[in-house]
Protein backbone atom coordinates (compact mmCIF):
# COMPACT_ATOMS: atom_id res chain seq x y z
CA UNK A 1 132.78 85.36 142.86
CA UNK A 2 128.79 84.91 142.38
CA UNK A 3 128.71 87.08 145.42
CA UNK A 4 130.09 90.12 144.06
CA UNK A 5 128.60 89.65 140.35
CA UNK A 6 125.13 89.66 142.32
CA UNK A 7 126.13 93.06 143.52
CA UNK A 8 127.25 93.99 140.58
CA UNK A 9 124.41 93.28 138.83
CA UNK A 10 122.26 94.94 141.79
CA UNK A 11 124.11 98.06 141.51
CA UNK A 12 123.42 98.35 138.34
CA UNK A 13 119.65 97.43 138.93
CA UNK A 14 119.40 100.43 141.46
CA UNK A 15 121.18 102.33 138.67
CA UNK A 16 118.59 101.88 136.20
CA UNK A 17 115.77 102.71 138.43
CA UNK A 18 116.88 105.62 139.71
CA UNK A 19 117.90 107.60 136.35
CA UNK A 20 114.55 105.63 134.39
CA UNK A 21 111.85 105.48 137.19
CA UNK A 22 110.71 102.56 135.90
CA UNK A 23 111.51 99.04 136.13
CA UNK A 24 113.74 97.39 133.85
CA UNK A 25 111.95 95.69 131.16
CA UNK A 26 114.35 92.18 131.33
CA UNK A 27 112.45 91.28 134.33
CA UNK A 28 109.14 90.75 132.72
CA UNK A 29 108.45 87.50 131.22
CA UNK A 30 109.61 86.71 127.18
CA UNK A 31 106.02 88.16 126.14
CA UNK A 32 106.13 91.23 127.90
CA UNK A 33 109.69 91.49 126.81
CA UNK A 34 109.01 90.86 122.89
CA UNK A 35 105.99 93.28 123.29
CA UNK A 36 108.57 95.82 124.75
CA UNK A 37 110.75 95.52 121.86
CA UNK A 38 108.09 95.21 119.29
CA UNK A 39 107.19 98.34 120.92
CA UNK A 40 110.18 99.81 120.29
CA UNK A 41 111.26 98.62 117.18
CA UNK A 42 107.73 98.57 115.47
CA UNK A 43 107.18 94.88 114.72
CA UNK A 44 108.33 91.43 115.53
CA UNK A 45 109.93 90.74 112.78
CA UNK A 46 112.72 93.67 112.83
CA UNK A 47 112.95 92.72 116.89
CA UNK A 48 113.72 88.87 115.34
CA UNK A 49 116.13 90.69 113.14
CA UNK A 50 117.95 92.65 115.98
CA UNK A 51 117.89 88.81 117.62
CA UNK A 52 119.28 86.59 115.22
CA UNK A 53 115.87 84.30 115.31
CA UNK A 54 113.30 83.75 112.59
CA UNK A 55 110.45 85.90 113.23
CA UNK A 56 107.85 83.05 113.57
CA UNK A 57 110.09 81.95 117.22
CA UNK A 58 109.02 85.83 118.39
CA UNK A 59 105.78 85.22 117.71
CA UNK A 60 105.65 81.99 119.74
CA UNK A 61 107.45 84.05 122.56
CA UNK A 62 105.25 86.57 122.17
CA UNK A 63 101.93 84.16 122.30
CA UNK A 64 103.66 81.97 125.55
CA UNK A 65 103.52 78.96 122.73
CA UNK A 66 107.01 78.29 123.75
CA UNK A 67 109.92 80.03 125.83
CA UNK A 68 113.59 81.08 124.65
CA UNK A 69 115.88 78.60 125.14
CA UNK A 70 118.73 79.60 127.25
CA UNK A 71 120.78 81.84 124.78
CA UNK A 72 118.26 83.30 122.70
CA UNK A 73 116.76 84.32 126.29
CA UNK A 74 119.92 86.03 127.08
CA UNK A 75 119.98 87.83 123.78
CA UNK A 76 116.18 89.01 124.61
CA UNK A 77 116.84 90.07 128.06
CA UNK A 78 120.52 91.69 127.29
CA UNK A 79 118.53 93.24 124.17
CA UNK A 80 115.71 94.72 126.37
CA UNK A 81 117.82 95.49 129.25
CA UNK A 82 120.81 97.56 127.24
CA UNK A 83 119.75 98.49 124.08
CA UNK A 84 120.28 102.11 123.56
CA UNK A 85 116.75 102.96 121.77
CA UNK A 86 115.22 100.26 124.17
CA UNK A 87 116.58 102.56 127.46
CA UNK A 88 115.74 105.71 125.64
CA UNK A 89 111.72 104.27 125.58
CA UNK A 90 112.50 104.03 129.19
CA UNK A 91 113.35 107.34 129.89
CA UNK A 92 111.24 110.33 129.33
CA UNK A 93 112.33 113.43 126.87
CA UNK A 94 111.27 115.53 129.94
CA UNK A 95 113.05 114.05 132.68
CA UNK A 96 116.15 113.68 130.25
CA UNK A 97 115.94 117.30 129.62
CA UNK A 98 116.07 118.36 133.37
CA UNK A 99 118.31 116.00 134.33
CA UNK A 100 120.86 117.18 131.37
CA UNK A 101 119.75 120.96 131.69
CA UNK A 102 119.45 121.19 135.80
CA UNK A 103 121.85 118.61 137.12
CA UNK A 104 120.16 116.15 139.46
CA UNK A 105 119.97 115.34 143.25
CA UNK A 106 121.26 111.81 144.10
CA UNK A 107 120.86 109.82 147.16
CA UNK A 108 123.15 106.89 147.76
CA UNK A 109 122.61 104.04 149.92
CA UNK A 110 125.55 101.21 150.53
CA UNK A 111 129.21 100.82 151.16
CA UNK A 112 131.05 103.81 150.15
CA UNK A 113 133.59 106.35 151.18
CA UNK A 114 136.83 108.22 150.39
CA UNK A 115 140.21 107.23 149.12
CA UNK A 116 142.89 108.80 150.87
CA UNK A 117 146.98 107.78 151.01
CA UNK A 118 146.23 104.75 148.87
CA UNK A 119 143.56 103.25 151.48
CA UNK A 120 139.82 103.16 151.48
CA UNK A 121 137.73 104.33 154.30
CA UNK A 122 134.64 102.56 153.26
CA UNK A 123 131.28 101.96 155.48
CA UNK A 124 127.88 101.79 154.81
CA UNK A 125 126.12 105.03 154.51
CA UNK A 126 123.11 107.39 152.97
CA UNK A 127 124.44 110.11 151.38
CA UNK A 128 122.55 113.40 149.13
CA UNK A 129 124.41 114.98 146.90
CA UNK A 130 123.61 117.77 144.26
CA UNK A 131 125.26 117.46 140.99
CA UNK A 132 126.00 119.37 138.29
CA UNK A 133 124.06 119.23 134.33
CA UNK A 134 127.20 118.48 133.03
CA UNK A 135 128.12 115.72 135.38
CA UNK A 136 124.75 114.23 134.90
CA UNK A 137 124.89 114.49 131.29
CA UNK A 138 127.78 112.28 131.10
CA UNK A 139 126.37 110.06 133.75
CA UNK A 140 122.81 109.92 131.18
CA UNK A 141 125.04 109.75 127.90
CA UNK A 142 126.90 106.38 128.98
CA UNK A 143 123.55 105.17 130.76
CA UNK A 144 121.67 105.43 127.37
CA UNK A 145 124.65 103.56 125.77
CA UNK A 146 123.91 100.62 127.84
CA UNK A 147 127.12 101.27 129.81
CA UNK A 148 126.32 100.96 133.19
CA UNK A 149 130.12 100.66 134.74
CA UNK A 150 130.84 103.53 132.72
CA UNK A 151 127.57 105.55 133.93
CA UNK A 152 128.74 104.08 137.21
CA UNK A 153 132.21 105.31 137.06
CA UNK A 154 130.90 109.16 135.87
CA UNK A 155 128.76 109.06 138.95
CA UNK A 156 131.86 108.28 141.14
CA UNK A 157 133.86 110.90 139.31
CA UNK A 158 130.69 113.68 139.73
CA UNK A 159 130.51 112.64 143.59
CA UNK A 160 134.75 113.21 144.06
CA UNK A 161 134.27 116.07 141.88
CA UNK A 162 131.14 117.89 143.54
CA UNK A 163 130.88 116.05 146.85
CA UNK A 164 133.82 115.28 148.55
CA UNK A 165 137.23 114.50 146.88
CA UNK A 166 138.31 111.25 146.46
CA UNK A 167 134.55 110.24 147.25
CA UNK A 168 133.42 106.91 145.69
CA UNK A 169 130.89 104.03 145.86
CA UNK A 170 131.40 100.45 146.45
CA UNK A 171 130.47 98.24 143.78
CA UNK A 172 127.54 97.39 146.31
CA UNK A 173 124.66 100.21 146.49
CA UNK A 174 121.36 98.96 148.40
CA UNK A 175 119.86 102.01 146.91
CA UNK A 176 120.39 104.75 144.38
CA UNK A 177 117.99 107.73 143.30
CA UNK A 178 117.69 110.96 141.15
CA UNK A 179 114.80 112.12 142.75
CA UNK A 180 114.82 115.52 140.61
């Protein structure tokens, strides 16, 4: 079970990289976190707000006086990570724009394959694929929501729709990019 929630959580990871370009904010320590959603938000306090915590435990976050304990740093790190306004500071206006208006190239690296006759022929593969504005729209829309098995799921329903049908990905990607 830890296994596949490791993938999971990997796919996901590749996920965010490829449509954002940049890395995903949870993985910094609590300062550079709070300073990412003070960033955000405007100021500690409204971030302390968004967190259920008095403003005055951001600020010792914030100065490395003390860390969260463990489920305030889950609230910080599932704040930073899948906050809608927090993903939208990760993502450019410009490269949202051409991804929505042009469609998007994506390369694919990990277990995947077709569904045929009620069996998967899955393997481990590279694939390119050009899709559509309006698939990647969808795919960007549920991303921004903080919904990555539902951006996930768009993206296998682009790929079966525009690639090959009855294409999908494995819940385990190595690798996964919008280069354009």
């Amino acid at each position: 079970m830890f296994g596949r929630k490791k993938a999971k959580r990997e796919t996901a990871d590749a996920l965010y990289q490829g449509i954002s370009r940049k890395g995903d904010p949870s993985k910094g320590t609590p300062a550079q976190m709070v300073a990412a959603g003070e960033n955000v938000l405007g100021s500690k306090k409204a971030l302390a707000e968004r967190l259920g915590v008095s403003e005055r435990t951001v600020q010792r976050w914030a100065s490395g006086e003390s860390k969260p304990r463990f489920g305030n740093a889950r609230k910080l790190k599932g704040f930073v990570r899948n906050d809608p306004d927090m993903r939208r500071a990760q993502l450019s206006s410009l490269r949202e724009a051409r991804i929505r208006n042009q469609g998007s190239k994506v390369k694919a690296k990990g277990e995947m394959g077709v569904r045929a006759a009620g069996k998967k022929y899955r393997r481990n593969r590279e694939i390119e694929a050009e899709l559509s504005g309006d698939a990647m729209s969808e795919i960007m829309e549920r991303w921004l929501e903080g919904d990555d098995a539902g951006a996930l799921e768009a993206l296998n329903e682009a790929l079966g729709n525009e690639y090959v049908g009855g294409f999908e990905l494995a819940d385990v990607l190595e690798g996964l990019e919008f280069p354009r």
